[in-house]
PDB file of N, CA and C in Angstrom:
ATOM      1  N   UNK A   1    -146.878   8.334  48.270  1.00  0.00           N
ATOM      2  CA  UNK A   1    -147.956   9.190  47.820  1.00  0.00           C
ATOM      3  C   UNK A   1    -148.880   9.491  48.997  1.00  0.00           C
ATOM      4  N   UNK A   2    -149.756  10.807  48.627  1.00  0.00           N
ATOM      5  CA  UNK A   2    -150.306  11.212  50.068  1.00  0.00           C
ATOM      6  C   UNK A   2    -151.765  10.707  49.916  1.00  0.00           C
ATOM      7  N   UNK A   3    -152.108  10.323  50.911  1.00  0.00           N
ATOM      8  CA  UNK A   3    -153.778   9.502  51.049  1.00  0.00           C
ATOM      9  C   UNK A   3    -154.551  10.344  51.015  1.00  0.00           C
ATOM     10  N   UNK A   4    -154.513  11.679  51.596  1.00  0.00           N
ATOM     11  CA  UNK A   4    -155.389  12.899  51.096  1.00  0.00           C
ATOM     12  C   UNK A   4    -155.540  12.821  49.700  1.00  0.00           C
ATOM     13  N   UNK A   5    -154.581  12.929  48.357  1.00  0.00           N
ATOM     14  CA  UNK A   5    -154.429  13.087  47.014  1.00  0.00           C
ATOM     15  C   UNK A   5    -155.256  12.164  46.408  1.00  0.00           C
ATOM     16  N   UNK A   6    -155.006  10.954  47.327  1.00  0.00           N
ATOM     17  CA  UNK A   6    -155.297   9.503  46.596  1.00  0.00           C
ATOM     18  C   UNK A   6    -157.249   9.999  46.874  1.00  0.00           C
ATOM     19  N   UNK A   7    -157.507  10.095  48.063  1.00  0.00           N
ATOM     20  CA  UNK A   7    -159.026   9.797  48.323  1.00  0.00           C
ATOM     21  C   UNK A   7    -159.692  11.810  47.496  1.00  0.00           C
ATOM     22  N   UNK A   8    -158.747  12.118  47.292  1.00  0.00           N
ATOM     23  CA  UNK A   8    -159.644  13.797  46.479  1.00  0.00           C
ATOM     24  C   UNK A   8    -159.577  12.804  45.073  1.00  0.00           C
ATOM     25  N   UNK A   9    -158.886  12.161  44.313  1.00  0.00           N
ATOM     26  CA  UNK A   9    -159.071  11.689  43.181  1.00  0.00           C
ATOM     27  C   UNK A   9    -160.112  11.016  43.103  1.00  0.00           C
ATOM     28  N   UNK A  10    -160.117   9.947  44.224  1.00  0.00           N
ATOM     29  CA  UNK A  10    -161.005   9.094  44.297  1.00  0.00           C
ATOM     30  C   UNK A  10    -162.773   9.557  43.913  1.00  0.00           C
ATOM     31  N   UNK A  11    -162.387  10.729  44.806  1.00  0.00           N
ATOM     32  CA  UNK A  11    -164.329  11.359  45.086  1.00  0.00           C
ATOM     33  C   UNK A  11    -164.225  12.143  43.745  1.00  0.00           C
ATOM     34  N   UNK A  12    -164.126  12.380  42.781  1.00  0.00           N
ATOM     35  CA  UNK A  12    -164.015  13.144  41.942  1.00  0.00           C
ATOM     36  C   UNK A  12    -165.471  11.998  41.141  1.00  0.00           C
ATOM     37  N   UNK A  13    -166.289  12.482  40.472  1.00  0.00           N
ATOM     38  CA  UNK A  13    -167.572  11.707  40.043  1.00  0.00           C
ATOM     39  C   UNK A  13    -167.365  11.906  38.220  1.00  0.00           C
ATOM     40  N   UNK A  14    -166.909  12.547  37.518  1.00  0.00           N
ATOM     41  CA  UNK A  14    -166.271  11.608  36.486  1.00  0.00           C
ATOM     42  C   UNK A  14    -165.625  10.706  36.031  1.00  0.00           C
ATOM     43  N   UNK A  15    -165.651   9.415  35.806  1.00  0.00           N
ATOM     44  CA  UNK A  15    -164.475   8.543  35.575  1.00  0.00           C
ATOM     45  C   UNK A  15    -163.293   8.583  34.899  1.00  0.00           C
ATOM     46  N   UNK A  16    -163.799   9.558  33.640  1.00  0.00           N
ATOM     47  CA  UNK A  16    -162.678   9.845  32.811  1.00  0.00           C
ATOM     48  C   UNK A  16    -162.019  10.508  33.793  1.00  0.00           C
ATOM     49  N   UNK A  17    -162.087  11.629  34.208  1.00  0.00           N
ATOM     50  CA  UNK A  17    -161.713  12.501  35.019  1.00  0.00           C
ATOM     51  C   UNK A  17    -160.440  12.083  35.941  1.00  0.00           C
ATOM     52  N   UNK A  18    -161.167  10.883  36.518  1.00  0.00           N
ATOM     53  CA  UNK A  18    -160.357  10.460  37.884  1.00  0.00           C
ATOM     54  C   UNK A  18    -159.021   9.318  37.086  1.00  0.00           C
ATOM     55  N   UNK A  19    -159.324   8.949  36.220  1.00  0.00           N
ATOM     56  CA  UNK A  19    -158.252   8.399  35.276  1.00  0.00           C
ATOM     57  C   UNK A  19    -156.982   9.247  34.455  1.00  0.00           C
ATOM     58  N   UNK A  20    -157.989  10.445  33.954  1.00  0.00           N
ATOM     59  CA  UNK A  20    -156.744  11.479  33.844  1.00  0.00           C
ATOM     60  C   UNK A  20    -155.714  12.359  35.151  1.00  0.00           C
ATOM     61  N   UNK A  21    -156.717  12.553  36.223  1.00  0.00           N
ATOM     62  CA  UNK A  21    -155.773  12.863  37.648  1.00  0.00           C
ATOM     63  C   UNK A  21    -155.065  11.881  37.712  1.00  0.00           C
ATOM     64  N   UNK A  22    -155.337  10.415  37.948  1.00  0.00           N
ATOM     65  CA  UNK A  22    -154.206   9.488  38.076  1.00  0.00           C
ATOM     66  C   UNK A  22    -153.263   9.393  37.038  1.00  0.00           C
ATOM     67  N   UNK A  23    -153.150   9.264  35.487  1.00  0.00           N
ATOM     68  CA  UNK A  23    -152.199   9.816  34.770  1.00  0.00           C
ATOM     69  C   UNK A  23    -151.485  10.635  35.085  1.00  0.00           C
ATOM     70  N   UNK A  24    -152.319  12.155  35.807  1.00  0.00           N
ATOM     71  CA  UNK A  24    -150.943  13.593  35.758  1.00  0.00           C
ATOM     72  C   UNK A  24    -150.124  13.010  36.898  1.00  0.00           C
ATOM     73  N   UNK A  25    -150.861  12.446  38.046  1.00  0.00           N
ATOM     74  CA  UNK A  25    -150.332  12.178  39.102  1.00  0.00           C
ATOM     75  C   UNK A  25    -148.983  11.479  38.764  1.00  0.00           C
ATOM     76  N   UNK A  26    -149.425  10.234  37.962  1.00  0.00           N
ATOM     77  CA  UNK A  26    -148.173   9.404  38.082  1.00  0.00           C
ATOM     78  C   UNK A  26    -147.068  10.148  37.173  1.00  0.00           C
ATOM     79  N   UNK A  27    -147.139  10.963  36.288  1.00  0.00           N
ATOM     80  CA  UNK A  27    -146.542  11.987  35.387  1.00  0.00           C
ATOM     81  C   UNK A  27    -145.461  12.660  36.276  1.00  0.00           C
ATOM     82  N   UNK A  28    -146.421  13.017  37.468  1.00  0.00           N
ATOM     83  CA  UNK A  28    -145.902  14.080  37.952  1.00  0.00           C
ATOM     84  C   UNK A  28    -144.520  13.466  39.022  1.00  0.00           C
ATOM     85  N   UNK A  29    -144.906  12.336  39.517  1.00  0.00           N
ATOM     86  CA  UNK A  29    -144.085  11.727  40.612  1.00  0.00           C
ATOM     87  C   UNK A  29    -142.758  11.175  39.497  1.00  0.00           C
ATOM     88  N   UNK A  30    -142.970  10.796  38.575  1.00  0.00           N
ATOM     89  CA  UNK A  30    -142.180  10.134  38.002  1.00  0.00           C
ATOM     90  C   UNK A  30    -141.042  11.283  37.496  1.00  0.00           C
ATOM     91  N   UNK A  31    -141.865  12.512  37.448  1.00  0.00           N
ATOM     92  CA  UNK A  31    -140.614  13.758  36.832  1.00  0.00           C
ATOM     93  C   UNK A  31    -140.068  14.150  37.219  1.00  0.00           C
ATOM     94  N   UNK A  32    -140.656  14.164  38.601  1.00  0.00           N
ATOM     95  CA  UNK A  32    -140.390  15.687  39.229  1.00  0.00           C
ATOM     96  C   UNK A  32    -139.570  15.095  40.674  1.00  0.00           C
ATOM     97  N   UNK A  33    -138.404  14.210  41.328  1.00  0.00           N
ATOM     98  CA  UNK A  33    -137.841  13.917  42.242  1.00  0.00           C
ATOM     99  C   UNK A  33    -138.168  14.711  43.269  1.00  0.00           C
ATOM    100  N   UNK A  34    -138.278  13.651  44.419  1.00  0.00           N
ATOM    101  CA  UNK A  34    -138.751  14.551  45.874  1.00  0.00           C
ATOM    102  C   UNK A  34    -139.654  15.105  46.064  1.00  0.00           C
ATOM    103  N   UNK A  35    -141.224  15.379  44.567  1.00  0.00           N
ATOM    104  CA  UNK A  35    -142.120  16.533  45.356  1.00  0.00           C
ATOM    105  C   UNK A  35    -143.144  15.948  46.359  1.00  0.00           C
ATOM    106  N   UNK A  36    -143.292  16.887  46.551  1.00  0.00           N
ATOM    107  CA  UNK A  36    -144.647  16.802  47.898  1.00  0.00           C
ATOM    108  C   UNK A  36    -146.034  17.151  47.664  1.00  0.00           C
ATOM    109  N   UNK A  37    -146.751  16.351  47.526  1.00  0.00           N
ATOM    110  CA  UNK A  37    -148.108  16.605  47.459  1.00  0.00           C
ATOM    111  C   UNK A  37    -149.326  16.555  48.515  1.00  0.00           C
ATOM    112  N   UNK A  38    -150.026  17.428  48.531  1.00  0.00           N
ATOM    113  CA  UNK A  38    -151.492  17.744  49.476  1.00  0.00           C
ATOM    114  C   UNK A  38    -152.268  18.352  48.634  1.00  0.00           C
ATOM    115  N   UNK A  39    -153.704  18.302  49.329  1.00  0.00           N
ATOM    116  CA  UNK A  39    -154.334  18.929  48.860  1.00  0.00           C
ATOM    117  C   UNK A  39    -154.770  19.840  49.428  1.00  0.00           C
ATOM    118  N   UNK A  40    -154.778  21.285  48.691  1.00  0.00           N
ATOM    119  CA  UNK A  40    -154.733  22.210  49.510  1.00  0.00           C
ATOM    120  C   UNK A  40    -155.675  23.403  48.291  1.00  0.00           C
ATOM    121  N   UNK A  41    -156.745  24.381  48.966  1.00  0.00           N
ATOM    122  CA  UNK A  41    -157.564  25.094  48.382  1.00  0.00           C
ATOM    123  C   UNK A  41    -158.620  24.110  47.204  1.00  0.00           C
ATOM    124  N   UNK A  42    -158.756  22.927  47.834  1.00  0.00           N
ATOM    125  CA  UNK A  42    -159.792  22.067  46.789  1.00  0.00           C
ATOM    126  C   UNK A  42    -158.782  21.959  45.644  1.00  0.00           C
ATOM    127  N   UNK A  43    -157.440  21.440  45.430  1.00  0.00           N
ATOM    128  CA  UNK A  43    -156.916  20.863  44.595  1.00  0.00           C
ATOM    129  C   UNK A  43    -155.699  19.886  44.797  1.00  0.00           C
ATOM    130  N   UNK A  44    -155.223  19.052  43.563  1.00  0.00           N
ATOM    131  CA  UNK A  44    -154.086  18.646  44.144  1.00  0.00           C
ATOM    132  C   UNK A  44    -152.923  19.309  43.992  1.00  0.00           C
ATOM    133  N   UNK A  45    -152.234  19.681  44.678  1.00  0.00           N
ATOM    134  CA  UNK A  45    -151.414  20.886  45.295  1.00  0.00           C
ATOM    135  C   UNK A  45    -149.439  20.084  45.248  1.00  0.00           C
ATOM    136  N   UNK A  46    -148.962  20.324  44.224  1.00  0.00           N
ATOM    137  CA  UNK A  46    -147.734  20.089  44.131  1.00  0.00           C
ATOM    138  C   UNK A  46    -146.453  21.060  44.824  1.00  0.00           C
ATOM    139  N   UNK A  47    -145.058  20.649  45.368  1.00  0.00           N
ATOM    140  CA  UNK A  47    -144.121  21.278  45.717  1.00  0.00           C
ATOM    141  C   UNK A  47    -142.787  20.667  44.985  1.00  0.00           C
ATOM    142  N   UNK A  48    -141.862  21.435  45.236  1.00  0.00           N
ATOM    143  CA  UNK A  48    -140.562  21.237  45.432  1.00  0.00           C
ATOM    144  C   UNK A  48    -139.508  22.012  46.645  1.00  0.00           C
ATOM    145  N   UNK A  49    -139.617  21.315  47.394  1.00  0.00           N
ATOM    146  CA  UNK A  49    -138.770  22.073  48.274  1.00  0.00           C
ATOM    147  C   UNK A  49    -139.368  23.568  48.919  1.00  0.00           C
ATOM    148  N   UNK A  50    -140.782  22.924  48.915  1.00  0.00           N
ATOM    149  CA  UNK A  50    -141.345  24.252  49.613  1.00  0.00           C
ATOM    150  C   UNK A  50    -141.788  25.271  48.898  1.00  0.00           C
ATOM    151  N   UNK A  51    -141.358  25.049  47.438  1.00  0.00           N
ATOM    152  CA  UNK A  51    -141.640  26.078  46.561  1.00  0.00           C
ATOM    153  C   UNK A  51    -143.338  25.636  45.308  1.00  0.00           C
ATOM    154  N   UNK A  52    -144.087  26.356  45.262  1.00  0.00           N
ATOM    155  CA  UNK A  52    -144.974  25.744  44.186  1.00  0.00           C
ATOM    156  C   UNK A  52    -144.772  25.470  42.621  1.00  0.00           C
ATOM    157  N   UNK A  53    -145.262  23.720  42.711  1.00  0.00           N
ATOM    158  CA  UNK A  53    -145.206  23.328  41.206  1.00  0.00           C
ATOM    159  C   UNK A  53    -145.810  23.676  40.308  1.00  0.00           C
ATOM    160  N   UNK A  54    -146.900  22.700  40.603  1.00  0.00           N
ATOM    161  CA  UNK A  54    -148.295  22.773  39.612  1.00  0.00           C
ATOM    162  C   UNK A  54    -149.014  22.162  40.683  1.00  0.00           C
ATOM    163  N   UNK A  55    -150.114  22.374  40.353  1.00  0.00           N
ATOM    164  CA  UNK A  55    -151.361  22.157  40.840  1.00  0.00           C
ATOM    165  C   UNK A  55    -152.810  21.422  39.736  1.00  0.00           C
ATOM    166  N   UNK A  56    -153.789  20.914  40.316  1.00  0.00           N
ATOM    167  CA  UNK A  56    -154.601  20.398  38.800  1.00  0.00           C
ATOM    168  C   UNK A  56    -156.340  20.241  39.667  1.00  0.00           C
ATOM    169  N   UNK A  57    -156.872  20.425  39.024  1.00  0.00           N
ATOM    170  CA  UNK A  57    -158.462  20.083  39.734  1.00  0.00           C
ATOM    171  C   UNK A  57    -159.392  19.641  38.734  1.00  0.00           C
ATOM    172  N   UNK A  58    -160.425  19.147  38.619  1.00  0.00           N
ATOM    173  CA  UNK A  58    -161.577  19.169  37.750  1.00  0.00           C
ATOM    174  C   UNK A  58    -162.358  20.096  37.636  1.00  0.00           C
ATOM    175  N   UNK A  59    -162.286  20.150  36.723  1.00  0.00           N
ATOM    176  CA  UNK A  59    -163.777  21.213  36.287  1.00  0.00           C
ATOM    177  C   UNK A  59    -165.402  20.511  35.196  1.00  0.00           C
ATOM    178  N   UNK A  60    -165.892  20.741  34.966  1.00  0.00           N
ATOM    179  CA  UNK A  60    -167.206  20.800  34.373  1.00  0.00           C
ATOM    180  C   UNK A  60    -166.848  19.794  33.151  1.00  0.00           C
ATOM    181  N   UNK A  61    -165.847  20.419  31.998  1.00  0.00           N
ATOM    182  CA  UNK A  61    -165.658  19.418  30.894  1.00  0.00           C
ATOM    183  C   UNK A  61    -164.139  19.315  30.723  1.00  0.00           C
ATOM    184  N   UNK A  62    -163.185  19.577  31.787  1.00  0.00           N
ATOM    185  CA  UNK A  62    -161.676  19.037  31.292  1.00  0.00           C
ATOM    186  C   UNK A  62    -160.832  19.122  32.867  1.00  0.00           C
ATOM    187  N   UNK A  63    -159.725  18.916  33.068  1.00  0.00           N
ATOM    188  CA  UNK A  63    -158.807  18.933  34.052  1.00  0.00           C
ATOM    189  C   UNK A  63    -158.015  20.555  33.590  1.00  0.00           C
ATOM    190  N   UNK A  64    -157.645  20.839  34.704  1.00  0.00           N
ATOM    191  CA  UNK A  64    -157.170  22.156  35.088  1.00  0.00           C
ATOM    192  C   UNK A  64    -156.027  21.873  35.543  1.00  0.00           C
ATOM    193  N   UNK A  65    -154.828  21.883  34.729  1.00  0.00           N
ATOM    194  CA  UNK A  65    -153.277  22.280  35.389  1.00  0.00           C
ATOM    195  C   UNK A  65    -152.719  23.200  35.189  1.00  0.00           C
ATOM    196  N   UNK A  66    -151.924  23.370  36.384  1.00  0.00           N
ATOM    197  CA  UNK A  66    -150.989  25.256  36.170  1.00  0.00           C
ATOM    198  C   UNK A  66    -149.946  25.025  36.690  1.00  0.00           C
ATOM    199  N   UNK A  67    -148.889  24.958  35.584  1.00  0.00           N
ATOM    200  CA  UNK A  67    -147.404  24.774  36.138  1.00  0.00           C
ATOM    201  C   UNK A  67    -147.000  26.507  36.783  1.00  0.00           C
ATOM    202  N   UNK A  68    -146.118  26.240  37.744  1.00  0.00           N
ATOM    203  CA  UNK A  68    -145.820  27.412  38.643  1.00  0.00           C
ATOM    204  C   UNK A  68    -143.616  27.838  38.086  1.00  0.00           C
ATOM    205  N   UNK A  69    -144.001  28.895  37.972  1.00  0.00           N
ATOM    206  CA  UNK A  69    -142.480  29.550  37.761  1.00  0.00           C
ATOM    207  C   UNK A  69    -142.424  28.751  36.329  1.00  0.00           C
ATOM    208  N   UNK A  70    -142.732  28.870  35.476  1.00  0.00           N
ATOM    209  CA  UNK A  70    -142.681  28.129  34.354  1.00  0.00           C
ATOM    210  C   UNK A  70    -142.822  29.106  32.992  1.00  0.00           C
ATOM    211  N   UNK A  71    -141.973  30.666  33.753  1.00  0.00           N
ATOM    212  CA  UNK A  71    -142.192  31.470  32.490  1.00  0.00           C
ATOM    213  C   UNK A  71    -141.161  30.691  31.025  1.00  0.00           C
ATOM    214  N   UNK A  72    -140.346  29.901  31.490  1.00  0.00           N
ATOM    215  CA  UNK A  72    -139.036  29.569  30.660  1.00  0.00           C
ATOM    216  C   UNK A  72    -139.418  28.578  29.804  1.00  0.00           C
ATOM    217  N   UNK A  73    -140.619  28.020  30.107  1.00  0.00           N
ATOM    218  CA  UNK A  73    -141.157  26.720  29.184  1.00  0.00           C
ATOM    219  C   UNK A  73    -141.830  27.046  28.038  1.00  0.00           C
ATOM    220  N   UNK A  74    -141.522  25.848  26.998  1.00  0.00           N
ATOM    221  CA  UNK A  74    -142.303  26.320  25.736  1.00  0.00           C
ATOM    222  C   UNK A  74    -142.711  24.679  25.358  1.00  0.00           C
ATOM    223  N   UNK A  75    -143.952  25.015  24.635  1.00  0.00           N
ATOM    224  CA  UNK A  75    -144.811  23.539  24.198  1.00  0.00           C
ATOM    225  C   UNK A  75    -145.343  24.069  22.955  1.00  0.00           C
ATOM    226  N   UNK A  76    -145.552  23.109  22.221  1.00  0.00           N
ATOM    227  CA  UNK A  76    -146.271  22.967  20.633  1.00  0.00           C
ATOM    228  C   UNK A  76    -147.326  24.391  20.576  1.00  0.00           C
ATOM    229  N   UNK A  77    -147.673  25.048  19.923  1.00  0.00           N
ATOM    230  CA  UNK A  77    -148.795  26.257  19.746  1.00  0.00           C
ATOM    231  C   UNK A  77    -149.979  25.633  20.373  1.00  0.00           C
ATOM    232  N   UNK A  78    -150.914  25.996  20.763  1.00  0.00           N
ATOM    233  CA  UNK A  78    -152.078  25.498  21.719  1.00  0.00           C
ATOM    234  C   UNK A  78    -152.324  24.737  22.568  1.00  0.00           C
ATOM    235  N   UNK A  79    -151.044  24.142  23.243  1.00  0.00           N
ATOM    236  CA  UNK A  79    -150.863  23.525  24.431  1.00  0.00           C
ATOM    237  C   UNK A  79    -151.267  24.364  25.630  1.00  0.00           C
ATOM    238  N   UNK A  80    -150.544  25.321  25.602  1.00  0.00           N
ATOM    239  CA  UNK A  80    -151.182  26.347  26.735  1.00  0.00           C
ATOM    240  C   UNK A  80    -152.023  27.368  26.995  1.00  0.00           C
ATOM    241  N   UNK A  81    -152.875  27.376  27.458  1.00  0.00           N
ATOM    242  CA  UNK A  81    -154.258  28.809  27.768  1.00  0.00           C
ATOM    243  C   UNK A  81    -152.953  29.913  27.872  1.00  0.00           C
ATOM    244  N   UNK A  82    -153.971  31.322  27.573  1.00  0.00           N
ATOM    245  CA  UNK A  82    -153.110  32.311  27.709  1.00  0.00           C
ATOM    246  C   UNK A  82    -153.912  32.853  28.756  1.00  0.00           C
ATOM    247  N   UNK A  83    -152.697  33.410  29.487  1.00  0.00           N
ATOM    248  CA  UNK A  83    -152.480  33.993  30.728  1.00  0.00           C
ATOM    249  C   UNK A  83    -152.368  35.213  31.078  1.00  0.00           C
ATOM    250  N   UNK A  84    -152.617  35.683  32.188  1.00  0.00           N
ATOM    251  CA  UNK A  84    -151.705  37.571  32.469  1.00  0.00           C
ATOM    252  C   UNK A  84    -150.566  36.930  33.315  1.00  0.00           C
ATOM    253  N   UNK A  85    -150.598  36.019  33.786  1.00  0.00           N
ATOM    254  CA  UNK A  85    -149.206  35.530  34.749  1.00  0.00           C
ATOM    255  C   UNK A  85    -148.269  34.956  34.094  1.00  0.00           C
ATOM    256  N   UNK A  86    -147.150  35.747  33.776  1.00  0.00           N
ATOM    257  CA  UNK A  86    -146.025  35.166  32.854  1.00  0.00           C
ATOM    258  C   UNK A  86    -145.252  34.073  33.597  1.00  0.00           C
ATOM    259  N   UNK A  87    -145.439  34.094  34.628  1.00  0.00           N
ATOM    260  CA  UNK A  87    -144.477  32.528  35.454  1.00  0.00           C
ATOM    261  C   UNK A  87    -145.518  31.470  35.510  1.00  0.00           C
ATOM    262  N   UNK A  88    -146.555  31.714  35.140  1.00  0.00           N
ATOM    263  CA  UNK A  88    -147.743  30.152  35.288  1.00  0.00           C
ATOM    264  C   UNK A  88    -148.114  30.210  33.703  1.00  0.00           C
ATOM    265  N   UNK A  89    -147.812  28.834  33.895  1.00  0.00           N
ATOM    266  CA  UNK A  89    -148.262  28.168  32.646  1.00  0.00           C
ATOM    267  C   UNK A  89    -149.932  27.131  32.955  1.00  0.00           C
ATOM    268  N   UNK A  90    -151.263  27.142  32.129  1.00  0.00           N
ATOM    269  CA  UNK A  90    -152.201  26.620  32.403  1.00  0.00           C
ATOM    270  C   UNK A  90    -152.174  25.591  31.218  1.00  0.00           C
ATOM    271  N   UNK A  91    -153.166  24.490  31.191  1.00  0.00           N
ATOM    272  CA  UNK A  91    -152.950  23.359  30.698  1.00  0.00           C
ATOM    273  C   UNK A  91    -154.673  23.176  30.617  1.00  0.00           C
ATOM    274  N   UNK A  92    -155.222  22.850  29.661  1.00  0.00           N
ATOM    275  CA  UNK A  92    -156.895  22.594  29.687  1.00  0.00           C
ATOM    276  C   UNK A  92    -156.487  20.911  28.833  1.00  0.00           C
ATOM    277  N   UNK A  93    -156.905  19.968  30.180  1.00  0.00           N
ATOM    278  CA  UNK A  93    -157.282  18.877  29.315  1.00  0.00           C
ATOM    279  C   UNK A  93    -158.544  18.199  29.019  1.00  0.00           C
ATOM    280  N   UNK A  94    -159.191  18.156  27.603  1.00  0.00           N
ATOM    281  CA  UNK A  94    -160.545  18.629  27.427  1.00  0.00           C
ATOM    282  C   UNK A  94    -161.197  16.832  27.467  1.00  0.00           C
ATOM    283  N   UNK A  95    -162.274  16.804  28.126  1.00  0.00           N
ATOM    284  CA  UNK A  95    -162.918  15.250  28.444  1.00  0.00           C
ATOM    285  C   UNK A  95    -163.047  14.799  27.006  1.00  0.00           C
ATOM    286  N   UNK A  96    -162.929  13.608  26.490  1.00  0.00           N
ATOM    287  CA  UNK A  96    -163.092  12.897  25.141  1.00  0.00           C
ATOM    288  C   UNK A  96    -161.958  13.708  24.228  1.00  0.00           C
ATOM    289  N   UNK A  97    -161.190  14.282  24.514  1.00  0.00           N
ATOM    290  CA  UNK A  97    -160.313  15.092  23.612  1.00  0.00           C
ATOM    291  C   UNK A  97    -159.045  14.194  23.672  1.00  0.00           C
ATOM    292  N   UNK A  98    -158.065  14.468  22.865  1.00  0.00           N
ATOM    293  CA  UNK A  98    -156.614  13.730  22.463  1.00  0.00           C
ATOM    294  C   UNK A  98    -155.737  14.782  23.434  1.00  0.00           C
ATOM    295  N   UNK A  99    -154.729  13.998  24.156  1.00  0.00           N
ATOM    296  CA  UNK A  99    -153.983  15.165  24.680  1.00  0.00           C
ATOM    297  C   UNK A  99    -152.371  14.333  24.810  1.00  0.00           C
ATOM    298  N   UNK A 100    -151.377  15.344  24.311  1.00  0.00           N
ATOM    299  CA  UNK A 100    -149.915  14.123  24.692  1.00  0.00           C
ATOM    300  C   UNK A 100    -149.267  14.206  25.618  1.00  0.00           C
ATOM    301  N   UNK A 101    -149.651  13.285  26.692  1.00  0.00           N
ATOM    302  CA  UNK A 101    -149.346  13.542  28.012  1.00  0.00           C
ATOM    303  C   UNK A 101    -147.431  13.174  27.638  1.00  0.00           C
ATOM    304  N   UNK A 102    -146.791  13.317  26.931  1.00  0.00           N
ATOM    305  CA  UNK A 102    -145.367  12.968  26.588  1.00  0.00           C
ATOM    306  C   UNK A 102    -145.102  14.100  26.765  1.00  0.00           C
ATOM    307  N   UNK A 103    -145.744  15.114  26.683  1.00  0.00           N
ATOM    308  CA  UNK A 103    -145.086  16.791  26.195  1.00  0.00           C
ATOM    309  C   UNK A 103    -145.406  16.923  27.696  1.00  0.00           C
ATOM    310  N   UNK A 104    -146.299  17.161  28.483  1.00  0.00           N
ATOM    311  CA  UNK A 104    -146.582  17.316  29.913  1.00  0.00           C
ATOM    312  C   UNK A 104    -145.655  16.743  31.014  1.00  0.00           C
ATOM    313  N   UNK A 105    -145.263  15.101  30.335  1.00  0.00           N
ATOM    314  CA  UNK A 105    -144.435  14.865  31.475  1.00  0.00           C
ATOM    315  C   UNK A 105    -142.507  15.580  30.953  1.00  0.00           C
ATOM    316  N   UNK A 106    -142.271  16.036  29.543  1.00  0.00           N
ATOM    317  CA  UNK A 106    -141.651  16.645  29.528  1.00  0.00           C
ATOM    318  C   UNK A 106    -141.495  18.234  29.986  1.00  0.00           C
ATOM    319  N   UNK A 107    -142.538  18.891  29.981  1.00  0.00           N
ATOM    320  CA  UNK A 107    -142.226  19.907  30.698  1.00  0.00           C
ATOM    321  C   UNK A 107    -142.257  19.371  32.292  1.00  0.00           C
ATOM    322  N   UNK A 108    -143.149  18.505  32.982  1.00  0.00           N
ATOM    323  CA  UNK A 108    -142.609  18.343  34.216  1.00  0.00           C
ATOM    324  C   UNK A 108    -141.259  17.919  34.503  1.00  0.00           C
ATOM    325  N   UNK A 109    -140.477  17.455  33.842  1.00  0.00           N
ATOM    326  CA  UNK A 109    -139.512  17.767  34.024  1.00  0.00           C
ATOM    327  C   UNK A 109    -138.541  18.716  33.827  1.00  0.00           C
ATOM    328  N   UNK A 110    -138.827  19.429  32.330  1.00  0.00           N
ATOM    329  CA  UNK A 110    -137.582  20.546  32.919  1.00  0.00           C
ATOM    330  C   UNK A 110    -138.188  21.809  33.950  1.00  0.00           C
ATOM    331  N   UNK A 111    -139.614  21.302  34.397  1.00  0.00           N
ATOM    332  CA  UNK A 111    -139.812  22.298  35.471  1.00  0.00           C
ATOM    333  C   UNK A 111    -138.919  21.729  36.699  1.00  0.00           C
ATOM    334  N   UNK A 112    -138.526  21.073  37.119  1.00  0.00           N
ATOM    335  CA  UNK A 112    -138.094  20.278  37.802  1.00  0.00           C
ATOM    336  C   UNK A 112    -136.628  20.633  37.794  1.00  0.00           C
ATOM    337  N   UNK A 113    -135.987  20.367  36.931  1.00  0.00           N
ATOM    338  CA  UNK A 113    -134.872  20.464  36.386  1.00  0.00           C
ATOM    339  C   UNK A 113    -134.759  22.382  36.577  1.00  0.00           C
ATOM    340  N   UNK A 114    -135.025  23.650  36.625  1.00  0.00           N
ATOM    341  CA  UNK A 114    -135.211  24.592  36.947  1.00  0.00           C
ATOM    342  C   UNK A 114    -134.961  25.337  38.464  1.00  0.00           C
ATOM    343  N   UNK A 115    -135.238  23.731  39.070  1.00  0.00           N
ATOM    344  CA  UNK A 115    -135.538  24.452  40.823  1.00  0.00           C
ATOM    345  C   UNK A 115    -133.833  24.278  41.167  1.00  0.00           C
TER     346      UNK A 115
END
């Protein structure tokens, strides 16, 4: 794992917050074989092979993820924000809210499974 990723989680000043980045994080390593992570444009910045995953940041009251090339994915009705970008999929995970990170680390994988 990259020490940039580790210390942007770190400084993040919600706790919940920095507990749910470490969740997607470990989500994400565990799905997705080989990716590469930095942080890059103030977020944590996922790859595969050079190509973009997802990405995730904090915001004000939830975490911000956007799976990349992910027009082919489908999740439960209100899992995903709607979009104008049919290959990005967005993800609002709301602070004190219920969320099933089971369905997340399943689409990280068949995003994965895709490349």
């Amino acid at each position: 794992m990259n020490q940039q990723v580790t210390d942007y989680i770190q400084n993040i000043t919600n706790e919940s917050q920095v507990e749910v980045c470490n969740r997607i994080r470990q989500l994400i390593h565990e799905n997705i074989p080989n990716v590469e992570e930095q942080v890059k444009y103030k977020q944590a910045f996922y790859s595969i092979q050079g190509k973009q995953a997802c990405v995730y940041f904090p915001a004000k009251d939830w975490i911000n993820v956007t799976l990349f090339q992910a027009a082919n994915l489908d999740a439960p009705a209100g899992f995903f924000e709607k979009s104008d970008h049919a290959d990005r999929k967005t993800i609002k995970i709301r602070n004190g809210k219920e969320f099933d990170f089971d369905v997340l680390a399943g689409l990280l994988k068949k995003l994965a499974e895709a490349q």
